[in-house]
PDB file of N, CA and C in Angstrom:
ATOM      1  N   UNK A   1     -42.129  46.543 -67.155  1.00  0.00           N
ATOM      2  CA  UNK A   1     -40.826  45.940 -67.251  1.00  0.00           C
ATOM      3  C   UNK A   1     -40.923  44.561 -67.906  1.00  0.00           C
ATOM      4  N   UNK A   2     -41.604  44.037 -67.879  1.00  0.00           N
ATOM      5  CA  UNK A   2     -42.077  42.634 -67.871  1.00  0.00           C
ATOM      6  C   UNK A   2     -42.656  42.350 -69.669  1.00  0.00           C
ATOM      7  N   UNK A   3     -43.410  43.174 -69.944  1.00  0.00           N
ATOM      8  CA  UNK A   3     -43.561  43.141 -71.540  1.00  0.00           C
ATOM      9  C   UNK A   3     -42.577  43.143 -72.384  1.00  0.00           C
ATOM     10  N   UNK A   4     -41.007  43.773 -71.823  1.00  0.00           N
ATOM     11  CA  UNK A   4     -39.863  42.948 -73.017  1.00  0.00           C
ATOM     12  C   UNK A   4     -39.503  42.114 -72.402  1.00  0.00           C
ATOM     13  N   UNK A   5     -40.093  40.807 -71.736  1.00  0.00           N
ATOM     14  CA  UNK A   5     -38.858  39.966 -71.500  1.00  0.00           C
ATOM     15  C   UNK A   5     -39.167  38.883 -72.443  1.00  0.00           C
ATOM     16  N   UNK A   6     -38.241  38.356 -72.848  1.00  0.00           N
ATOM     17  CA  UNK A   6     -37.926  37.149 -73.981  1.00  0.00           C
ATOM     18  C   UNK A   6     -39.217  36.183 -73.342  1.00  0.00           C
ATOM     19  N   UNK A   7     -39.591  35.682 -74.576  1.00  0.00           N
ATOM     20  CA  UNK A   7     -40.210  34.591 -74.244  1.00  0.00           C
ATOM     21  C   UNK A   7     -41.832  34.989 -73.642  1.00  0.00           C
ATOM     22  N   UNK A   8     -42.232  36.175 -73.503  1.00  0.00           N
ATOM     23  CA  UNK A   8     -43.212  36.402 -73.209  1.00  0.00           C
ATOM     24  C   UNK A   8     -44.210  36.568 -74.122  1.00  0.00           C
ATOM     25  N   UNK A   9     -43.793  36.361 -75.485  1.00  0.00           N
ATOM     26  CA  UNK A   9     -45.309  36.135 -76.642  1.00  0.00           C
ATOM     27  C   UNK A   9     -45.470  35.105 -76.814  1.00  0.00           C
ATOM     28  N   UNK A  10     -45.133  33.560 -75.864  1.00  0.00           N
ATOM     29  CA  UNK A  10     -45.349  32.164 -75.795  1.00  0.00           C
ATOM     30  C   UNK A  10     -46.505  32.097 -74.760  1.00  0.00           C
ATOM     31  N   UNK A  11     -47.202  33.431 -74.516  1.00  0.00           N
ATOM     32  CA  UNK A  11     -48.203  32.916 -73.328  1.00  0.00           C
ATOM     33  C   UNK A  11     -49.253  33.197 -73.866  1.00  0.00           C
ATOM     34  N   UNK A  12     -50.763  32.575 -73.926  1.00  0.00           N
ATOM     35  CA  UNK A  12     -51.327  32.791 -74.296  1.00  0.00           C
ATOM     36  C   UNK A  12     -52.564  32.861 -73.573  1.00  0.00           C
ATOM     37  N   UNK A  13     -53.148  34.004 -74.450  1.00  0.00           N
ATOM     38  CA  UNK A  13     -54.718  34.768 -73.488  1.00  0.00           C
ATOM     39  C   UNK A  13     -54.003  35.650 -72.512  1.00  0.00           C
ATOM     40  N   UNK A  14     -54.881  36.216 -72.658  1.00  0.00           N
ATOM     41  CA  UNK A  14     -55.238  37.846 -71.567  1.00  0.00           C
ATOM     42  C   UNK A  14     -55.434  37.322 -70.513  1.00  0.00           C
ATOM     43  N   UNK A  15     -55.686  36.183 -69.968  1.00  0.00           N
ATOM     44  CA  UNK A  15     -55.916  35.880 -68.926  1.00  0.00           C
ATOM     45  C   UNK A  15     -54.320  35.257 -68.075  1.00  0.00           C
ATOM     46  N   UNK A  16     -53.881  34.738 -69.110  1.00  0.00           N
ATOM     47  CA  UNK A  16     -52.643  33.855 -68.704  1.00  0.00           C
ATOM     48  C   UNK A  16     -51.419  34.838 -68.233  1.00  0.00           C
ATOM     49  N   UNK A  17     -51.828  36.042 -69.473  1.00  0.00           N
ATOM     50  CA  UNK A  17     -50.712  37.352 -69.372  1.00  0.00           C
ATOM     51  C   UNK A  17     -51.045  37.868 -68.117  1.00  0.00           C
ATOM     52  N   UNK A  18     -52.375  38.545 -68.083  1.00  0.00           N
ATOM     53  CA  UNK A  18     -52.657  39.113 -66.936  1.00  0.00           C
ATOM     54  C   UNK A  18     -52.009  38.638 -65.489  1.00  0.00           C
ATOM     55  N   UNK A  19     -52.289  36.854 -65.595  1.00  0.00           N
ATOM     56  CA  UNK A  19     -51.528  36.012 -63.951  1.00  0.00           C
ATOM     57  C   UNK A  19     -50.461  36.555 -63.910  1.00  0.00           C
ATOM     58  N   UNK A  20     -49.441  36.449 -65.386  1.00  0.00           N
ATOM     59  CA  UNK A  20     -48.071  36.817 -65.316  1.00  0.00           C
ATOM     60  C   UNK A  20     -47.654  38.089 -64.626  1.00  0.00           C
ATOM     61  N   UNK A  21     -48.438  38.996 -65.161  1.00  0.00           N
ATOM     62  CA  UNK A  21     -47.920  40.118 -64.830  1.00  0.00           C
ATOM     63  C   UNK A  21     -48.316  40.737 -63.497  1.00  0.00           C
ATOM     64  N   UNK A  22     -49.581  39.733 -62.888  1.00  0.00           N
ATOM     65  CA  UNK A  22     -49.976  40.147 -61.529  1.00  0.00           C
ATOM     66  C   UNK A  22     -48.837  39.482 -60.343  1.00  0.00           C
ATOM     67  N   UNK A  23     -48.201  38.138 -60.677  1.00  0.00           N
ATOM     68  CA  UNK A  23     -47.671  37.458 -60.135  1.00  0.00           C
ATOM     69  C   UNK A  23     -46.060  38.097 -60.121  1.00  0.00           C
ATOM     70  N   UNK A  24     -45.822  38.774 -61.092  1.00  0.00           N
ATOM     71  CA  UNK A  24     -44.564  39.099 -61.450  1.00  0.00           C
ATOM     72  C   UNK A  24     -44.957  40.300 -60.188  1.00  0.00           C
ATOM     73  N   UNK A  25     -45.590  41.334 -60.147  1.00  0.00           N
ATOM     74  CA  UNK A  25     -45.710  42.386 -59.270  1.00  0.00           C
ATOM     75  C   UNK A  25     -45.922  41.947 -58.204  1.00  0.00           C
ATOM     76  N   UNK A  26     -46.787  41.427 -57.913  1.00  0.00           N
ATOM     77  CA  UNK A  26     -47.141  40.607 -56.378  1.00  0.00           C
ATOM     78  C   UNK A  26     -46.074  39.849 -55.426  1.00  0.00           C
ATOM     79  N   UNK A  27     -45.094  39.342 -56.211  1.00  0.00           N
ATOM     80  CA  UNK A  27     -43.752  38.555 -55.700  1.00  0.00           C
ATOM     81  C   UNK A  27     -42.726  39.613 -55.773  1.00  0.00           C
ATOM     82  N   UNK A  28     -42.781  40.431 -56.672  1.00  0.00           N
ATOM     83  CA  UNK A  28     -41.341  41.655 -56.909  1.00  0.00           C
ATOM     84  C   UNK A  28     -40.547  41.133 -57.371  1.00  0.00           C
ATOM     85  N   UNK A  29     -40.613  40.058 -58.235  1.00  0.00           N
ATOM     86  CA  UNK A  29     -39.701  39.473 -59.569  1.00  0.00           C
ATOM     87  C   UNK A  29     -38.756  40.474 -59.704  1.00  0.00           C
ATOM     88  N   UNK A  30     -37.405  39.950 -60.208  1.00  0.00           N
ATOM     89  CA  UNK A  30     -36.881  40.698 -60.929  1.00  0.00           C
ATOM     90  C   UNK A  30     -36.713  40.060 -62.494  1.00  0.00           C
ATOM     91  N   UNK A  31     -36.510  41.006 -63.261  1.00  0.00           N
ATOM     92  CA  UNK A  31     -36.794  40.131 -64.752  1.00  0.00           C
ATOM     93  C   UNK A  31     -36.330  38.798 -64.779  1.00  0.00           C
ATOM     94  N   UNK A  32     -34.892  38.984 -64.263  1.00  0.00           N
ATOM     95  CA  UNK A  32     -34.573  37.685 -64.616  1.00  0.00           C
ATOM     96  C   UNK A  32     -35.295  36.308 -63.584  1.00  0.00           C
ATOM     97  N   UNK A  33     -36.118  36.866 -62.578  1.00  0.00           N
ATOM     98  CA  UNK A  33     -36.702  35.939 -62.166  1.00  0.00           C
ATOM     99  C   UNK A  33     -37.993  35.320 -62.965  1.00  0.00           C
ATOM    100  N   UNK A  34     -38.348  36.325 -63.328  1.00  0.00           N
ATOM    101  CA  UNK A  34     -39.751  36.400 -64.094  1.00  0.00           C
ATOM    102  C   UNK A  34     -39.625  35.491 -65.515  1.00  0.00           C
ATOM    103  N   UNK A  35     -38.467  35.640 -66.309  1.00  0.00           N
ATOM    104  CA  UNK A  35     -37.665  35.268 -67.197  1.00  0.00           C
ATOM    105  C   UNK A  35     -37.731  33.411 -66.559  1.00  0.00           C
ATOM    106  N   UNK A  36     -37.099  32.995 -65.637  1.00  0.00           N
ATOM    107  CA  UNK A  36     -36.780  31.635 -65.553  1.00  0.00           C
ATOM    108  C   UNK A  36     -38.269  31.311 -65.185  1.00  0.00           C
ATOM    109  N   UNK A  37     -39.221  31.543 -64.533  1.00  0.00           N
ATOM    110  CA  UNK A  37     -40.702  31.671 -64.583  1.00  0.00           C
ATOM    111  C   UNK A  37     -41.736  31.089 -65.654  1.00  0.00           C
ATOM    112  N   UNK A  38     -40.618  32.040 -67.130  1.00  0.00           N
ATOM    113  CA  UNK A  38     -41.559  31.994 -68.006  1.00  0.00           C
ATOM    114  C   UNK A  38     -40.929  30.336 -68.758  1.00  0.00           C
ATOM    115  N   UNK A  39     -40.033  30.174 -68.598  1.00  0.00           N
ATOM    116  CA  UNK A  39     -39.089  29.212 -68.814  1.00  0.00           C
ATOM    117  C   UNK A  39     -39.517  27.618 -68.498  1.00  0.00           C
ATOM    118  N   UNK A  40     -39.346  27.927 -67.396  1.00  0.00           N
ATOM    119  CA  UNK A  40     -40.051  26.622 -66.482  1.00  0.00           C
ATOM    120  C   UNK A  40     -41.647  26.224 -66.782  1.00  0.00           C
ATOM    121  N   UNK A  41     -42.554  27.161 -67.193  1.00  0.00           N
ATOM    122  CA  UNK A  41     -44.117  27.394 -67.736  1.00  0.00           C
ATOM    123  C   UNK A  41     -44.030  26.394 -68.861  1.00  0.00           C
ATOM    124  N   UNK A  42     -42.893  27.170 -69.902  1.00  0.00           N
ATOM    125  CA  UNK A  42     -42.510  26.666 -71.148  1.00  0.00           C
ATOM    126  C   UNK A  42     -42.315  25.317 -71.041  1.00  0.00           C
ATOM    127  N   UNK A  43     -41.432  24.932 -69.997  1.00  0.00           N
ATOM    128  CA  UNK A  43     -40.605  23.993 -70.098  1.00  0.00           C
ATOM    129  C   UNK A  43     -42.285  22.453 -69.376  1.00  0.00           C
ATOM    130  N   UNK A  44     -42.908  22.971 -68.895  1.00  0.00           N
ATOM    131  CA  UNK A  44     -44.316  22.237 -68.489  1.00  0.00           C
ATOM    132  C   UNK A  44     -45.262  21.949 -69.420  1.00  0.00           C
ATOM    133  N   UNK A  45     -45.558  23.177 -70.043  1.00  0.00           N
ATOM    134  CA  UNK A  45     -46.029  23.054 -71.574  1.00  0.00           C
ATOM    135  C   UNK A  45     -45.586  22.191 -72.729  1.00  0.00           C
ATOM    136  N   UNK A  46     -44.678  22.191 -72.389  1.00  0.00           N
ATOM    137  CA  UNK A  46     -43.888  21.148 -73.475  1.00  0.00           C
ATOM    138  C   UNK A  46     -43.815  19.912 -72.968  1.00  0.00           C
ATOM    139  N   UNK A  47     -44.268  19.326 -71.775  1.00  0.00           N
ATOM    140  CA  UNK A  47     -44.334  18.256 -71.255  1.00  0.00           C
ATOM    141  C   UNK A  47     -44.976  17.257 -72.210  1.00  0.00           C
ATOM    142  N   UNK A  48     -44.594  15.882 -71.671  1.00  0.00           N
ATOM    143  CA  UNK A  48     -45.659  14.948 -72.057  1.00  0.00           C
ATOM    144  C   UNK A  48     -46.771  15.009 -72.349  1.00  0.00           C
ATOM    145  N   UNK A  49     -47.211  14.960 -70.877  1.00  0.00           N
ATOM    146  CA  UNK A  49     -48.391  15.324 -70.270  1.00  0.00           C
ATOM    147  C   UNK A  49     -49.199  16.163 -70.623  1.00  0.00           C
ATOM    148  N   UNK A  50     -48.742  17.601 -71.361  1.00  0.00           N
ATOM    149  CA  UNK A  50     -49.447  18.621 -72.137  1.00  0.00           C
ATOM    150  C   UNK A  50     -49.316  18.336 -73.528  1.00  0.00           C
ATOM    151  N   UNK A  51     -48.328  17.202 -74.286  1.00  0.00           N
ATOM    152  CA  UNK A  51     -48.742  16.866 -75.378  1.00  0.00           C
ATOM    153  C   UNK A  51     -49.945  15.853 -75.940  1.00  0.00           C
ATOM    154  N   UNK A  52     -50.584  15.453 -74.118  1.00  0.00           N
ATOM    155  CA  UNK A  52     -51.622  14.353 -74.448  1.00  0.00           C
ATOM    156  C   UNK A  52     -52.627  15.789 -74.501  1.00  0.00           C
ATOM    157  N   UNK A  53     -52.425  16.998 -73.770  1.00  0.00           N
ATOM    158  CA  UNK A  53     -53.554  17.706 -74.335  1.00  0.00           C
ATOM    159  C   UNK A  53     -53.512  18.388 -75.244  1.00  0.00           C
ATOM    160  N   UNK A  54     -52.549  18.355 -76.088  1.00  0.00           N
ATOM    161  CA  UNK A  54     -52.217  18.933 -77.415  1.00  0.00           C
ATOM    162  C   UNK A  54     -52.315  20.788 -77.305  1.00  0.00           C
ATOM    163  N   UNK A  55     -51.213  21.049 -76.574  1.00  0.00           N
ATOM    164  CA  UNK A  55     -51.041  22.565 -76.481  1.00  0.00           C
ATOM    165  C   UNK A  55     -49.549  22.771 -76.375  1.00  0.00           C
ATOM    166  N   UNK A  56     -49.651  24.093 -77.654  1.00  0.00           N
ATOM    167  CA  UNK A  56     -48.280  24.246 -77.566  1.00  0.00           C
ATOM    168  C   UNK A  56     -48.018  25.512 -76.731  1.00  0.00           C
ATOM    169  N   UNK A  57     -49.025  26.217 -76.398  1.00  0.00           N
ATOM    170  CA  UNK A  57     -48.658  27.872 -75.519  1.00  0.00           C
ATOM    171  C   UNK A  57     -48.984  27.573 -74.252  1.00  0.00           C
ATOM    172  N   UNK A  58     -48.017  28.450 -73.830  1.00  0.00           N
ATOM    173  CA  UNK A  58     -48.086  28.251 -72.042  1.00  0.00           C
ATOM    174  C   UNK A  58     -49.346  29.406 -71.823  1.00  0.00           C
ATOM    175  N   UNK A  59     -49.941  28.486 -71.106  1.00  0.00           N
ATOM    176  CA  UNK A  59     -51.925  28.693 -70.117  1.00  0.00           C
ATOM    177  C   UNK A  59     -51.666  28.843 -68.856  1.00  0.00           C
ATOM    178  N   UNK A  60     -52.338  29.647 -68.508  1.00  0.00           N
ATOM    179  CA  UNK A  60     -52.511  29.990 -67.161  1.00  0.00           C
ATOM    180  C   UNK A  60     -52.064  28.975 -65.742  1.00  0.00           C
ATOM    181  N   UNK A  61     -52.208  26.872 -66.225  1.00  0.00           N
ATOM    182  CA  UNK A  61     -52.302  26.144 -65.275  1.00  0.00           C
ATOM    183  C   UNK A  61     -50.785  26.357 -65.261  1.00  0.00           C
ATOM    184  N   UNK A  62     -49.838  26.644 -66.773  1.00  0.00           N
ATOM    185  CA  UNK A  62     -48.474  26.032 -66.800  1.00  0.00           C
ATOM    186  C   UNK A  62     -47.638  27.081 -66.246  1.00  0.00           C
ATOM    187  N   UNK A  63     -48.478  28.373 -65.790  1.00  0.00           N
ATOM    188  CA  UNK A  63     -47.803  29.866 -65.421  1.00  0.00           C
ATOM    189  C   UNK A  63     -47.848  29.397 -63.562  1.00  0.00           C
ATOM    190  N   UNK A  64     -48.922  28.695 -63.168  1.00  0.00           N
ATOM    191  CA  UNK A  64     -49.099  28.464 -61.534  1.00  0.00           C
ATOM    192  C   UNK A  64     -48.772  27.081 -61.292  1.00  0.00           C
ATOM    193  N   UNK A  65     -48.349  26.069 -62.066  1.00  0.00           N
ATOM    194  CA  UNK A  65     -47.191  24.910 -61.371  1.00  0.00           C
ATOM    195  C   UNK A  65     -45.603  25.930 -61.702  1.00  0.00           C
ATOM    196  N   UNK A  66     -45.466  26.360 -62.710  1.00  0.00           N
ATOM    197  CA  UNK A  66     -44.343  26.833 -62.417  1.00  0.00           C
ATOM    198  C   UNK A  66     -43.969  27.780 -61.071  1.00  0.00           C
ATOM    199  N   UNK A  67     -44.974  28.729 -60.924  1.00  0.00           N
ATOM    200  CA  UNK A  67     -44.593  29.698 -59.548  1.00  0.00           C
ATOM    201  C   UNK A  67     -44.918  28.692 -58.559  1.00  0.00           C
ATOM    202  N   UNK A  68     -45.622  27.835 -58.554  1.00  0.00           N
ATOM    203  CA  UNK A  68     -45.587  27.396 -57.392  1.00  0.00           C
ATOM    204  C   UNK A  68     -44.352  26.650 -56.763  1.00  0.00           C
ATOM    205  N   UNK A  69     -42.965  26.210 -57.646  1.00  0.00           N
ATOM    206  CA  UNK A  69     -41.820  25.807 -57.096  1.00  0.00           C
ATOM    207  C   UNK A  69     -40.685  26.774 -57.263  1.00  0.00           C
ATOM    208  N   UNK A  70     -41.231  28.310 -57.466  1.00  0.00           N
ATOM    209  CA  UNK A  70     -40.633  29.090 -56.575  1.00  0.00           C
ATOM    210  C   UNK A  70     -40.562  29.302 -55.185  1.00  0.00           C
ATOM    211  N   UNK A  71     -38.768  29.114 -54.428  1.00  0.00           N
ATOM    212  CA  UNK A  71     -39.347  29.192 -52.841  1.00  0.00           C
ATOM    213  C   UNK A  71     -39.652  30.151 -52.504  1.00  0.00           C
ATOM    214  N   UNK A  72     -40.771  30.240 -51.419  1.00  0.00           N
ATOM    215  CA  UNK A  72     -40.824  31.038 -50.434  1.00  0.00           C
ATOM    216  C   UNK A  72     -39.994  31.978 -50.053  1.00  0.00           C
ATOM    217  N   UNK A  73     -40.299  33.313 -49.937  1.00  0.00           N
ATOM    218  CA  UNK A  73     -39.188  34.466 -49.679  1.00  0.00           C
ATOM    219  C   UNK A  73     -39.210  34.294 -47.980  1.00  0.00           C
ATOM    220  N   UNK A  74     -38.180  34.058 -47.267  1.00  0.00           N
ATOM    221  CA  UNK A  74     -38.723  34.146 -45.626  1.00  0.00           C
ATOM    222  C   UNK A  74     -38.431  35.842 -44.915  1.00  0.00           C
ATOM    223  N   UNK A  75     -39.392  35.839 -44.445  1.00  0.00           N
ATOM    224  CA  UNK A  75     -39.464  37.667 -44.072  1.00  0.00           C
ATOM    225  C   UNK A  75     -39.316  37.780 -42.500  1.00  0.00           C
TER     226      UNK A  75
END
């Protein structure tokens, strides 16, 4: 489900995809969650802070600050 969503050929490495798509299953995303996910990654990547490290594709660190201020599902 997750391989058409917009914005998902901004991630880069097999490794970064792989988090995505483990994290997307592991939480039970729905696209459009997965979607603001990839967004927020983007939106870190493009930071300052990642322009002092000179990267323009969202990496694996910018895929796990973003999920990490997804809340908590309470069960």
């Amino acid at each position: 489900m997750w391989d058409r969503c917009d914005g998902a050929e901004s991630v880069e490495g097999s490794h970064a995809v792989g988090s995505a798509h483990w994290a997307g299953q592991q939480m039970q995303l729905s696209a459009r969650a997965f979607h603001r996910i990839l967004k927020l990654a983007r939106t870190i990547a493009s930071s300052a802070w990642a322009d002092l490290a000179e990267c323009d594709q969202i990496e694996t660190p910018h895929l796990a600050e973003a999920i990490q201020y997804r809340p908590r599902r309470m069960v």
